[in-house]
PDB file of N, CA and C in Angstrom:
ATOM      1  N   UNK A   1     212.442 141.645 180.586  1.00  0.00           N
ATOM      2  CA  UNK A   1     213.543 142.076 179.765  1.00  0.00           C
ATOM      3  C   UNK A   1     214.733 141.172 180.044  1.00  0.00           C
ATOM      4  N   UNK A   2     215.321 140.865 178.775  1.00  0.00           N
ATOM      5  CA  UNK A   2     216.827 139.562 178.776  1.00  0.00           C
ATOM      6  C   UNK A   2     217.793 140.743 179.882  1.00  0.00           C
ATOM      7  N   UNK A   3     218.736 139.450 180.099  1.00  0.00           N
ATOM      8  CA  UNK A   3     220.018 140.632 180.695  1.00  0.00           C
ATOM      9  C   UNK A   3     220.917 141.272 179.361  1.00  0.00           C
ATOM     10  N   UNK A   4     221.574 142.213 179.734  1.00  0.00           N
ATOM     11  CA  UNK A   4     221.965 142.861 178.571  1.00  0.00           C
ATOM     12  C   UNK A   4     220.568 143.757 177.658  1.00  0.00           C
ATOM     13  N   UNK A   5     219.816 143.927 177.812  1.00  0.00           N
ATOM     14  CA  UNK A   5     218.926 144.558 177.125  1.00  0.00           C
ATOM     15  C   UNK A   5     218.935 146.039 177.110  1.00  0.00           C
ATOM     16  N   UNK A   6     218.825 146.970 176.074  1.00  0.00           N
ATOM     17  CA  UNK A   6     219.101 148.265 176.049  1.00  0.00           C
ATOM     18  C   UNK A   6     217.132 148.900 176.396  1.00  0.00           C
ATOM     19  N   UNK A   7     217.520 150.047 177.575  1.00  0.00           N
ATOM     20  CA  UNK A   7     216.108 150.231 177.367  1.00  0.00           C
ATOM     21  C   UNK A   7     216.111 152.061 177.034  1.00  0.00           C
ATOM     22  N   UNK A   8     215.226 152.599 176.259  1.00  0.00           N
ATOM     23  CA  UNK A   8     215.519 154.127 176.230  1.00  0.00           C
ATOM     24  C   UNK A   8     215.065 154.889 177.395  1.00  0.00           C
ATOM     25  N   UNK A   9     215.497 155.502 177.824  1.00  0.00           N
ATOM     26  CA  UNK A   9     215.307 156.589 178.843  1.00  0.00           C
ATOM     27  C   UNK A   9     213.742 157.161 179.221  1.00  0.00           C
ATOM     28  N   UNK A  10     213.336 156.886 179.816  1.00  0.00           N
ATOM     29  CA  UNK A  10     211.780 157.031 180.095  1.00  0.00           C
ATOM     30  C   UNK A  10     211.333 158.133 181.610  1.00  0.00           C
ATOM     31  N   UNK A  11     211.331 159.495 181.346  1.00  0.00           N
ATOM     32  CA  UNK A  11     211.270 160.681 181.755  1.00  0.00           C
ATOM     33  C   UNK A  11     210.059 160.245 182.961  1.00  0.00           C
ATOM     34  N   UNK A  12     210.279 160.305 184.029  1.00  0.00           N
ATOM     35  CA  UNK A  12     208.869 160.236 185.035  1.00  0.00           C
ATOM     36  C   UNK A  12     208.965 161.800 185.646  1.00  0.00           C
ATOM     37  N   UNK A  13     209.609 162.445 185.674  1.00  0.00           N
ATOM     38  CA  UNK A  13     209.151 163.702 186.009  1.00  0.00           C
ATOM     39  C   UNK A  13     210.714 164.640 186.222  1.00  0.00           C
ATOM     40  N   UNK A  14     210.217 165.891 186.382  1.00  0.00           N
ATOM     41  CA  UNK A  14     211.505 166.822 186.386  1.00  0.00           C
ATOM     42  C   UNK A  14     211.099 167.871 187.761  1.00  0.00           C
ATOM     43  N   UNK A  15     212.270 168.251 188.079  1.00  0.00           N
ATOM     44  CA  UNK A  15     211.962 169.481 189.411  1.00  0.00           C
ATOM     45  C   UNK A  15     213.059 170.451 189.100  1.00  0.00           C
ATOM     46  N   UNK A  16     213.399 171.904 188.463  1.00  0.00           N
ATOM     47  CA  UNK A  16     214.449 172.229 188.897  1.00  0.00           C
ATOM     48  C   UNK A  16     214.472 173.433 189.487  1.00  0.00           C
ATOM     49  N   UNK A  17     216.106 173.988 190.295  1.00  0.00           N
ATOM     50  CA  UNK A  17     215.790 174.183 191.684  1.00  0.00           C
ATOM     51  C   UNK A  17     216.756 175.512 191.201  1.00  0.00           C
ATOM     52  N   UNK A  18     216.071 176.410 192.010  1.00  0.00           N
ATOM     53  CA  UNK A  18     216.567 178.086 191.471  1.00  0.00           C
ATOM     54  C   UNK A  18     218.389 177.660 192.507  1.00  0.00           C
ATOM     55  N   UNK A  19     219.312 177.493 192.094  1.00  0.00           N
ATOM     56  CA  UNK A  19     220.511 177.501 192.947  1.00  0.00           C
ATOM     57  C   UNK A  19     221.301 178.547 192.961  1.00  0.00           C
ATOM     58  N   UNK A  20     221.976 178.812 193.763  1.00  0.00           N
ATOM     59  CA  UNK A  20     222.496 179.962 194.424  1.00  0.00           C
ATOM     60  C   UNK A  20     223.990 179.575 195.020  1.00  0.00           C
ATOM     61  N   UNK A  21     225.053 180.644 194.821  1.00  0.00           N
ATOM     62  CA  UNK A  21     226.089 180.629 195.928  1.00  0.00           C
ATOM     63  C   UNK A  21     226.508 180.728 197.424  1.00  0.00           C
ATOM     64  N   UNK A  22     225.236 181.291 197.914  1.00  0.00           N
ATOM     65  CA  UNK A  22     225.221 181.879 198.978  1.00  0.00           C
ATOM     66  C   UNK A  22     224.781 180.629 199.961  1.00  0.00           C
ATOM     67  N   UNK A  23     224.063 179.663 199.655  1.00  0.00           N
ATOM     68  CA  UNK A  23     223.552 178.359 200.273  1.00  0.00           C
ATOM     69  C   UNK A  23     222.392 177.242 199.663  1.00  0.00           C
ATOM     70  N   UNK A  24     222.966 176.302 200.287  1.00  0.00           N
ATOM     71  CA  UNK A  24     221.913 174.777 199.488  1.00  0.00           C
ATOM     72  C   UNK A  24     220.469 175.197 199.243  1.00  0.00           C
ATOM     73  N   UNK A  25     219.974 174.726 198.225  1.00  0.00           N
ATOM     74  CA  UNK A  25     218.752 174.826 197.590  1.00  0.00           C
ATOM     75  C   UNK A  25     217.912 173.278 197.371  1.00  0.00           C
ATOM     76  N   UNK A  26     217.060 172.901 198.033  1.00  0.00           N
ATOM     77  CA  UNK A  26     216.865 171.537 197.944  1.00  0.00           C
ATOM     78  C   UNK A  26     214.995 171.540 197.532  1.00  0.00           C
ATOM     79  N   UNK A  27     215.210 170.648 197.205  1.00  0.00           N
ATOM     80  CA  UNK A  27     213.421 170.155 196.521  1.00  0.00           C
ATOM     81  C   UNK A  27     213.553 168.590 196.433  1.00  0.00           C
ATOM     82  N   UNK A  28     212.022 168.316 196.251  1.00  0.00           N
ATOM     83  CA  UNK A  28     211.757 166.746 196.676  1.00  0.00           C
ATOM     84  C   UNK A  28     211.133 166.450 195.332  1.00  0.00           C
ATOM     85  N   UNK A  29     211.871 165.423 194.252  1.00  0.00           N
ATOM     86  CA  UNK A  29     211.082 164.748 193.312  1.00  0.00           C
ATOM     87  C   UNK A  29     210.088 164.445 192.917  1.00  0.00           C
ATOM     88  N   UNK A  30     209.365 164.248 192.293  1.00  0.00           N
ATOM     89  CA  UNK A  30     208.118 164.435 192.301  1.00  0.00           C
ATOM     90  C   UNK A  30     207.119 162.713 191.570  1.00  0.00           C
ATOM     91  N   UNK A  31     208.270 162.081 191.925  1.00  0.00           N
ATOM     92  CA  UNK A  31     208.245 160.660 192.009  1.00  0.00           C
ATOM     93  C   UNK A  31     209.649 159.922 191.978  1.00  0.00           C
ATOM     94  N   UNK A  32     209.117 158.589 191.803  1.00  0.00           N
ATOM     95  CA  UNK A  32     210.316 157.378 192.044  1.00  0.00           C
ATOM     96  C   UNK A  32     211.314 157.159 190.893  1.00  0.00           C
ATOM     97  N   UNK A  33     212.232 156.809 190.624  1.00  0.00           N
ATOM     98  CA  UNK A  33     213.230 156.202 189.537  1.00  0.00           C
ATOM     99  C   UNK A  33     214.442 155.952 189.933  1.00  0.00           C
ATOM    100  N   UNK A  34     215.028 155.509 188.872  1.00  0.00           N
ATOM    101  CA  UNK A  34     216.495 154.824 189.228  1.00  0.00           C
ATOM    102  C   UNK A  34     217.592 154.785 188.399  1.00  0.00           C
ATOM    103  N   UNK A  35     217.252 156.134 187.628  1.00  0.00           N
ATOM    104  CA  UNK A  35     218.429 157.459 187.284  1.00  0.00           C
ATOM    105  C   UNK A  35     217.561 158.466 187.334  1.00  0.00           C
ATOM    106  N   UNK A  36     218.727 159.626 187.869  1.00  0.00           N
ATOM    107  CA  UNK A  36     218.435 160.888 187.834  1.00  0.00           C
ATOM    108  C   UNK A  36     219.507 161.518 186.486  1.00  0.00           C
ATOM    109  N   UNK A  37     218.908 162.011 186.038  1.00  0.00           N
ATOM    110  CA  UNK A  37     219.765 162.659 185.202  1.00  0.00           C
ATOM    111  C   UNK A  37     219.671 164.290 185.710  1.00  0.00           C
ATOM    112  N   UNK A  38     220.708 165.204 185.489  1.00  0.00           N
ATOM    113  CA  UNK A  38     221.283 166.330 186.483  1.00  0.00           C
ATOM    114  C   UNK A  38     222.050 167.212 185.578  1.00  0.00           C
ATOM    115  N   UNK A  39     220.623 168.351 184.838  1.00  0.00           N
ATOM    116  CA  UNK A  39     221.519 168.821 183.848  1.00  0.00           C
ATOM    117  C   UNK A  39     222.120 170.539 184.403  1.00  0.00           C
ATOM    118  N   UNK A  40     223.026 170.719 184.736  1.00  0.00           N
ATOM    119  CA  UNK A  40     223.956 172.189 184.851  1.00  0.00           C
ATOM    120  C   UNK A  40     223.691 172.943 183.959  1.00  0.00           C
ATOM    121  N   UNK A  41     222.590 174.707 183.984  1.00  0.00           N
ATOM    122  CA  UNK A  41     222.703 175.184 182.740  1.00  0.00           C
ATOM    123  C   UNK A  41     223.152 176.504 183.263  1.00  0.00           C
ATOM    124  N   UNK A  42     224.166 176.948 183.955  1.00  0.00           N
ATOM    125  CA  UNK A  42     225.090 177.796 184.624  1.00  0.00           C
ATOM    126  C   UNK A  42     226.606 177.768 183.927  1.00  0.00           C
ATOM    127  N   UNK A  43     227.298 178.773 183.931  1.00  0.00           N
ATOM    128  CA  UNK A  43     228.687 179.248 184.005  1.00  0.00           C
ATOM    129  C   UNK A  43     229.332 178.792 184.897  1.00  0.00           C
ATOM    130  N   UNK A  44     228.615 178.126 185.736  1.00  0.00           N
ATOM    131  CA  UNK A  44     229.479 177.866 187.164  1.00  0.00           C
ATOM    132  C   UNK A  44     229.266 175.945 187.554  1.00  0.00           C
ATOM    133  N   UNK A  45     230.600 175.656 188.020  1.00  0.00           N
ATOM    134  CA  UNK A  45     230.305 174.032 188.549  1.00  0.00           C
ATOM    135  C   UNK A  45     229.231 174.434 189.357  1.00  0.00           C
ATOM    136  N   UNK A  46     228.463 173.157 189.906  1.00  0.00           N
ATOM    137  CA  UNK A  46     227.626 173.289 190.998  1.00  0.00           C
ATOM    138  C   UNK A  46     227.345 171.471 191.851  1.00  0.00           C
ATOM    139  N   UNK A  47     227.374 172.034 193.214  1.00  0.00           N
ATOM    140  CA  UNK A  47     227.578 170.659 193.787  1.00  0.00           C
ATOM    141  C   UNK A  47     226.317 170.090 193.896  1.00  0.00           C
ATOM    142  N   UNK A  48     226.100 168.957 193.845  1.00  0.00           N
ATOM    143  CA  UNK A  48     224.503 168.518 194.433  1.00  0.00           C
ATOM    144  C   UNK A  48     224.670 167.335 195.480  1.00  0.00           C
ATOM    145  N   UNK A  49     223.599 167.086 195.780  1.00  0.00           N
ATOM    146  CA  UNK A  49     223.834 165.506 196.868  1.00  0.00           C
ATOM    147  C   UNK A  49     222.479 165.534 196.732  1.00  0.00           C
ATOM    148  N   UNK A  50     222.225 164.040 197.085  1.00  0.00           N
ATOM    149  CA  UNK A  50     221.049 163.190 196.483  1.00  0.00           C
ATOM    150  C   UNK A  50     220.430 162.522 198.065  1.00  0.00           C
ATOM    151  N   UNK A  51     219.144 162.866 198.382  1.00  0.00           N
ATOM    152  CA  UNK A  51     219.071 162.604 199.502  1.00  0.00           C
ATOM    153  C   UNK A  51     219.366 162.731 201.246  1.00  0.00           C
ATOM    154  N   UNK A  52     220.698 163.814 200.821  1.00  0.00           N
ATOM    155  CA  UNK A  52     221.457 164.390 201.862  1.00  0.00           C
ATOM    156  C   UNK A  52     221.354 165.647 202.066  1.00  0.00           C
ATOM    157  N   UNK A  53     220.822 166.839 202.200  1.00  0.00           N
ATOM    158  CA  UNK A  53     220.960 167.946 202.255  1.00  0.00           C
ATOM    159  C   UNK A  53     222.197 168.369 202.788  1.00  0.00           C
ATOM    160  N   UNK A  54     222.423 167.781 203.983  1.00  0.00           N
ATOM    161  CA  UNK A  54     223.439 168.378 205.080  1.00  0.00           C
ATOM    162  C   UNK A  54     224.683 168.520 204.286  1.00  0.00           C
ATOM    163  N   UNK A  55     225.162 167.358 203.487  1.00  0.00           N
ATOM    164  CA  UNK A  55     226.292 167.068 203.048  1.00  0.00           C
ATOM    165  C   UNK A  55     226.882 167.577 202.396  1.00  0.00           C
ATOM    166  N   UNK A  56     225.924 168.448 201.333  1.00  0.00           N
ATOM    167  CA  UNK A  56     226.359 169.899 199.781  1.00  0.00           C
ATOM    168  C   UNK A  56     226.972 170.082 200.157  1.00  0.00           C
ATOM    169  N   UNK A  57     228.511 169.815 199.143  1.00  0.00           N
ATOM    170  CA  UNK A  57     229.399 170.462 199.205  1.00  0.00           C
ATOM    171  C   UNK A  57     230.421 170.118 200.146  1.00  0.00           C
ATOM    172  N   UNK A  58     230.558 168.665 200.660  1.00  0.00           N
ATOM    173  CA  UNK A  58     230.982 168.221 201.559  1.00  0.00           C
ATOM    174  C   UNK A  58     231.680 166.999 200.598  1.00  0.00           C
ATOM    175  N   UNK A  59     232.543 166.080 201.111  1.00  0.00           N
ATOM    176  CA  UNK A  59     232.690 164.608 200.368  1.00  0.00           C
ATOM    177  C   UNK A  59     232.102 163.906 199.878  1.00  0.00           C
ATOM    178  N   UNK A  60     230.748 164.510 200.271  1.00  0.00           N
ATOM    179  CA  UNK A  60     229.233 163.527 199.491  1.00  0.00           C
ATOM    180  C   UNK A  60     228.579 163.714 198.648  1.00  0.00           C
ATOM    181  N   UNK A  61     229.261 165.294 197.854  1.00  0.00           N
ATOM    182  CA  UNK A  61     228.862 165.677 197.087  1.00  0.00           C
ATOM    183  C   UNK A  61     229.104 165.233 195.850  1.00  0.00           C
ATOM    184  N   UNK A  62     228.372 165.531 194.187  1.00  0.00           N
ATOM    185  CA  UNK A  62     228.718 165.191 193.589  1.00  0.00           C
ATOM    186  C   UNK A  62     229.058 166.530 192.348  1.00  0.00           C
ATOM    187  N   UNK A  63     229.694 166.940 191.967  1.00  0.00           N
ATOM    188  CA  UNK A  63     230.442 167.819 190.934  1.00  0.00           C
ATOM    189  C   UNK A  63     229.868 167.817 189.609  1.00  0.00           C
ATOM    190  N   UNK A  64     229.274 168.949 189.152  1.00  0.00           N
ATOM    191  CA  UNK A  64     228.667 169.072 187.552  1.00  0.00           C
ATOM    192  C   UNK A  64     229.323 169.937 187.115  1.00  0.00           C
ATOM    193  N   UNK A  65     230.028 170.220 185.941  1.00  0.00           N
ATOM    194  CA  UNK A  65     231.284 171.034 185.450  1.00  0.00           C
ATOM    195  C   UNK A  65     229.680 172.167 184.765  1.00  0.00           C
ATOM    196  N   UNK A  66     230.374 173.360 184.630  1.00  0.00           N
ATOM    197  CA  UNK A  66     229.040 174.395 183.425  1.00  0.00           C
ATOM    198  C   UNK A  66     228.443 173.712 182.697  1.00  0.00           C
ATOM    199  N   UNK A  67     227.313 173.921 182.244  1.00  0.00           N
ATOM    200  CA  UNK A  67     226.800 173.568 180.879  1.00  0.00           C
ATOM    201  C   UNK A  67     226.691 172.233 180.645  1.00  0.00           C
ATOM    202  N   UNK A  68     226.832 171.352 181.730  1.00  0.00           N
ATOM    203  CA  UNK A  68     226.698 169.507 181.340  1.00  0.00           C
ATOM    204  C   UNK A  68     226.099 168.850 182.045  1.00  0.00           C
ATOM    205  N   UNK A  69     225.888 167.510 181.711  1.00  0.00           N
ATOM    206  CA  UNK A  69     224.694 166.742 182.398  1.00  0.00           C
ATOM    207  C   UNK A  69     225.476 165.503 182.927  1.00  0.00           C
ATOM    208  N   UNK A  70     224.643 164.799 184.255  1.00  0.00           N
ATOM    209  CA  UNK A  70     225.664 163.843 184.675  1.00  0.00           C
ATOM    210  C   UNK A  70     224.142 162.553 184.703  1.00  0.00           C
ATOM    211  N   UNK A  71     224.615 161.597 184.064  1.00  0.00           N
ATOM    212  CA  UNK A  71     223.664 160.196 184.505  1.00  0.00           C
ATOM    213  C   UNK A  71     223.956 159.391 186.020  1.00  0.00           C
ATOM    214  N   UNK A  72     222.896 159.733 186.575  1.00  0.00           N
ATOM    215  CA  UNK A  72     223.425 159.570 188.007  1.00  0.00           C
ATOM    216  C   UNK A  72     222.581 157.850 187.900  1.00  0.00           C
ATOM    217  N   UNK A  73     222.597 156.502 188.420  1.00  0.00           N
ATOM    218  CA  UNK A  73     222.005 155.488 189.069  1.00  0.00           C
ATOM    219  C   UNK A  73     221.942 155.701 190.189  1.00  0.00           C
ATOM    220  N   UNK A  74     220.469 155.518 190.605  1.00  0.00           N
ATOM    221  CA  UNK A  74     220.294 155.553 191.980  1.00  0.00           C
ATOM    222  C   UNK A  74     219.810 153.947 192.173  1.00  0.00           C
ATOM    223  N   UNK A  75     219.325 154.322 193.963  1.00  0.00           N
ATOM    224  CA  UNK A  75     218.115 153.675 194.010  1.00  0.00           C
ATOM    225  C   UNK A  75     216.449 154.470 194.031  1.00  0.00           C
ATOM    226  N   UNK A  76     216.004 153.907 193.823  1.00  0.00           N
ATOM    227  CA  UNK A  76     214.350 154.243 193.657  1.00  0.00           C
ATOM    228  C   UNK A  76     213.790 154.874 195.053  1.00  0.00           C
ATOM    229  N   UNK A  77     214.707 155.043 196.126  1.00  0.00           N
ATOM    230  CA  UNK A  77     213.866 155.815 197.320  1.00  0.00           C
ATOM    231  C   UNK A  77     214.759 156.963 197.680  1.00  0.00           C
ATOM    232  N   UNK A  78     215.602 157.587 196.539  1.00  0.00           N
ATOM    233  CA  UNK A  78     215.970 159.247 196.505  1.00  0.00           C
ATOM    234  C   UNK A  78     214.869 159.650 196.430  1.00  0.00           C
ATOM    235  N   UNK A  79     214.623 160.975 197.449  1.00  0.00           N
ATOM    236  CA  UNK A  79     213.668 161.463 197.080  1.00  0.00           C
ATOM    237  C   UNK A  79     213.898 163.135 197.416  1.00  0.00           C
ATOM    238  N   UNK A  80     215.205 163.295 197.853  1.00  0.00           N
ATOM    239  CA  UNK A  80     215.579 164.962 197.767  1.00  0.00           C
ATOM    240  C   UNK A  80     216.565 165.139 197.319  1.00  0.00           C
ATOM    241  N   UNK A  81     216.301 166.209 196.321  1.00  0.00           N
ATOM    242  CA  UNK A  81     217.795 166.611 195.863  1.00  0.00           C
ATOM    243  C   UNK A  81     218.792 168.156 196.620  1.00  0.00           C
ATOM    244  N   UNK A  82     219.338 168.283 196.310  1.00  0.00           N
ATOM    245  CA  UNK A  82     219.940 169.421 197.197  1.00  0.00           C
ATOM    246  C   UNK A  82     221.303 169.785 195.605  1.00  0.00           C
ATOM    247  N   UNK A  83     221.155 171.146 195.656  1.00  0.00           N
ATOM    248  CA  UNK A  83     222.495 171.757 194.790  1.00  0.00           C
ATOM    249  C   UNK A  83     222.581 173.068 194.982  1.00  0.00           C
ATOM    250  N   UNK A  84     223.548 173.692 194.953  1.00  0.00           N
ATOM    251  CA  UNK A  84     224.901 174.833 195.458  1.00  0.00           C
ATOM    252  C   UNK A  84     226.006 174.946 194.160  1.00  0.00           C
ATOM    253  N   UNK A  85     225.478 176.857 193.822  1.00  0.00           N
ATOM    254  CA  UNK A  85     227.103 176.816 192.985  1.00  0.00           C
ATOM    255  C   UNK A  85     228.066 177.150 193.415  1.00  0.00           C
ATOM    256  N   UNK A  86     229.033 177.442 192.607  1.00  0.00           N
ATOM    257  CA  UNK A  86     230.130 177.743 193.323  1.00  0.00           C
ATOM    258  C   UNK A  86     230.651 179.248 193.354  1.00  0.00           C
ATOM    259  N   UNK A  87     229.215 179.957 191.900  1.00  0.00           N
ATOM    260  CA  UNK A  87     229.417 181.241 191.884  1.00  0.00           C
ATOM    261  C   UNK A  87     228.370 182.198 191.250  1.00  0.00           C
ATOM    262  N   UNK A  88     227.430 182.957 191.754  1.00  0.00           N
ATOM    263  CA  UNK A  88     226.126 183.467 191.154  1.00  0.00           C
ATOM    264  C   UNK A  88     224.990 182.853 191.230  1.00  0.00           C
ATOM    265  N   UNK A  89     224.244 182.706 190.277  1.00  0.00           N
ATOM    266  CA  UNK A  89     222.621 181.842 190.366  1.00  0.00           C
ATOM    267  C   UNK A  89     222.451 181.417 189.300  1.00  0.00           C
ATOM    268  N   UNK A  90     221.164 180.426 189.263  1.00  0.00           N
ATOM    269  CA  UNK A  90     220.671 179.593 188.287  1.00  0.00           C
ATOM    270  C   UNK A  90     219.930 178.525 188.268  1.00  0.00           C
ATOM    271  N   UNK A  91     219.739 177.713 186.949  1.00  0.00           N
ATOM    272  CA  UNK A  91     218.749 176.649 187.202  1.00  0.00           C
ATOM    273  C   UNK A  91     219.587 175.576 187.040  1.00  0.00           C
ATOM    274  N   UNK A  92     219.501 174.495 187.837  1.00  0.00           N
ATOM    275  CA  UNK A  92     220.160 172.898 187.835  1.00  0.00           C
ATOM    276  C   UNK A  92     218.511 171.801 187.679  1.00  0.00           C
ATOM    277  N   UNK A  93     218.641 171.261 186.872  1.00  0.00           N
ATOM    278  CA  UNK A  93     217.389 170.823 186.541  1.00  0.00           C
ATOM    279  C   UNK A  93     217.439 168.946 187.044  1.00  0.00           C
ATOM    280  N   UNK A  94     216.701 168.042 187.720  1.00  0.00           N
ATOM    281  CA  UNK A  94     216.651 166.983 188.134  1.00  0.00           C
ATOM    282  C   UNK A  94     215.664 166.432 186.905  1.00  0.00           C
ATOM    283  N   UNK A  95     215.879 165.031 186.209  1.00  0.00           N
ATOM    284  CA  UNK A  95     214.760 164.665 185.577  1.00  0.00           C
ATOM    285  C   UNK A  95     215.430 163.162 186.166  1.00  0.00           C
ATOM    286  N   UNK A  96     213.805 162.701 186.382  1.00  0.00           N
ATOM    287  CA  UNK A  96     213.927 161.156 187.309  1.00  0.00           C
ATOM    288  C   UNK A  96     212.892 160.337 186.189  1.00  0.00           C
ATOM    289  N   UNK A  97     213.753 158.805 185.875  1.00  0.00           N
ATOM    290  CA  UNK A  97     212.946 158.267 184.845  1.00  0.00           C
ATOM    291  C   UNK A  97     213.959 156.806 185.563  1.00  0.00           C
ATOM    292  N   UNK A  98     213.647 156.095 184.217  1.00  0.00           N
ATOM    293  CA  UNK A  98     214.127 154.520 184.240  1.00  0.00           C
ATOM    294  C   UNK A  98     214.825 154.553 182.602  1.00  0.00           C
ATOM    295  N   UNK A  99     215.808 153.654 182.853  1.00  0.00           N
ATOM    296  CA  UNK A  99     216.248 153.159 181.330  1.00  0.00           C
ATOM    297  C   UNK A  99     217.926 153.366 181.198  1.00  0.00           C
ATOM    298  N   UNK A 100     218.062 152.672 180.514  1.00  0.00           N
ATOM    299  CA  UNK A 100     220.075 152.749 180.142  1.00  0.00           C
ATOM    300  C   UNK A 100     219.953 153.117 178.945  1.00  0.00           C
ATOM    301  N   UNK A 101     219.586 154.121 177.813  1.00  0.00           N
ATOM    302  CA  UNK A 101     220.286 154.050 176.627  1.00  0.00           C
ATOM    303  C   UNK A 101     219.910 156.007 176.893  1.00  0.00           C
ATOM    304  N   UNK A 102     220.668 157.091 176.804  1.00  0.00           N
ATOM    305  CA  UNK A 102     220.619 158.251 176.533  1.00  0.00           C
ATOM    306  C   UNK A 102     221.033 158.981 175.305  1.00  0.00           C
ATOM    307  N   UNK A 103     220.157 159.855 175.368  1.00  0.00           N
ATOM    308  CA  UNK A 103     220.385 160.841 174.168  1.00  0.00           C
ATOM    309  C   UNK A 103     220.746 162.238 174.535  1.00  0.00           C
TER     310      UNK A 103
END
């Protein structure tokens, strides 16, 4: 592929993780890629960290507002995710693929 080349989003697998207020909820991918996409389908922000468990909710965390999705770039050897809301329960869904162009 040229540089500059648009590629579509190519889904290698999804995990998502029952999250809770009360404490971190973590699961392990279920393969390699180099975006995660991180969709919030809660009333509530919710923190996640990528590879770090310890860190939820710490400076290393990363912030998903209700109801939205964040395009995360990684590298290709994340392989745990970890997320925490900030109020009640729910599902935060991980989908790990390859590609720059989203829908």
């Amino acid at each position: 592929m040229s540089t500059g080349s648009l590629l579509p989003f190519q889904l290698s697998g999804s995990v998502t993780i029952a999250a809770v207020s009360t404490g971190s909820t973590t699961a392990t991918l279920p393969t390699y890629g180099d975006v995660i996409v991180v969709s919030n389908l809660n009333n509530a922000p919710v923190y996640i960290a990528l590879g770090q468990p310890a860190d939820i909710g710490g400076a290393n965390s990363i912030v998903i507002l209700p109801m939205q999705k964040r395009v995360l770039n990684t590298n290709a050897f994340v392989k745990i995710v970890s997320a925490i809301l900030t109020a009640g329960s729910g599902n935060v869904v991980f989908e790990v693929g390859v590609g720059t162009v989203f829908s």
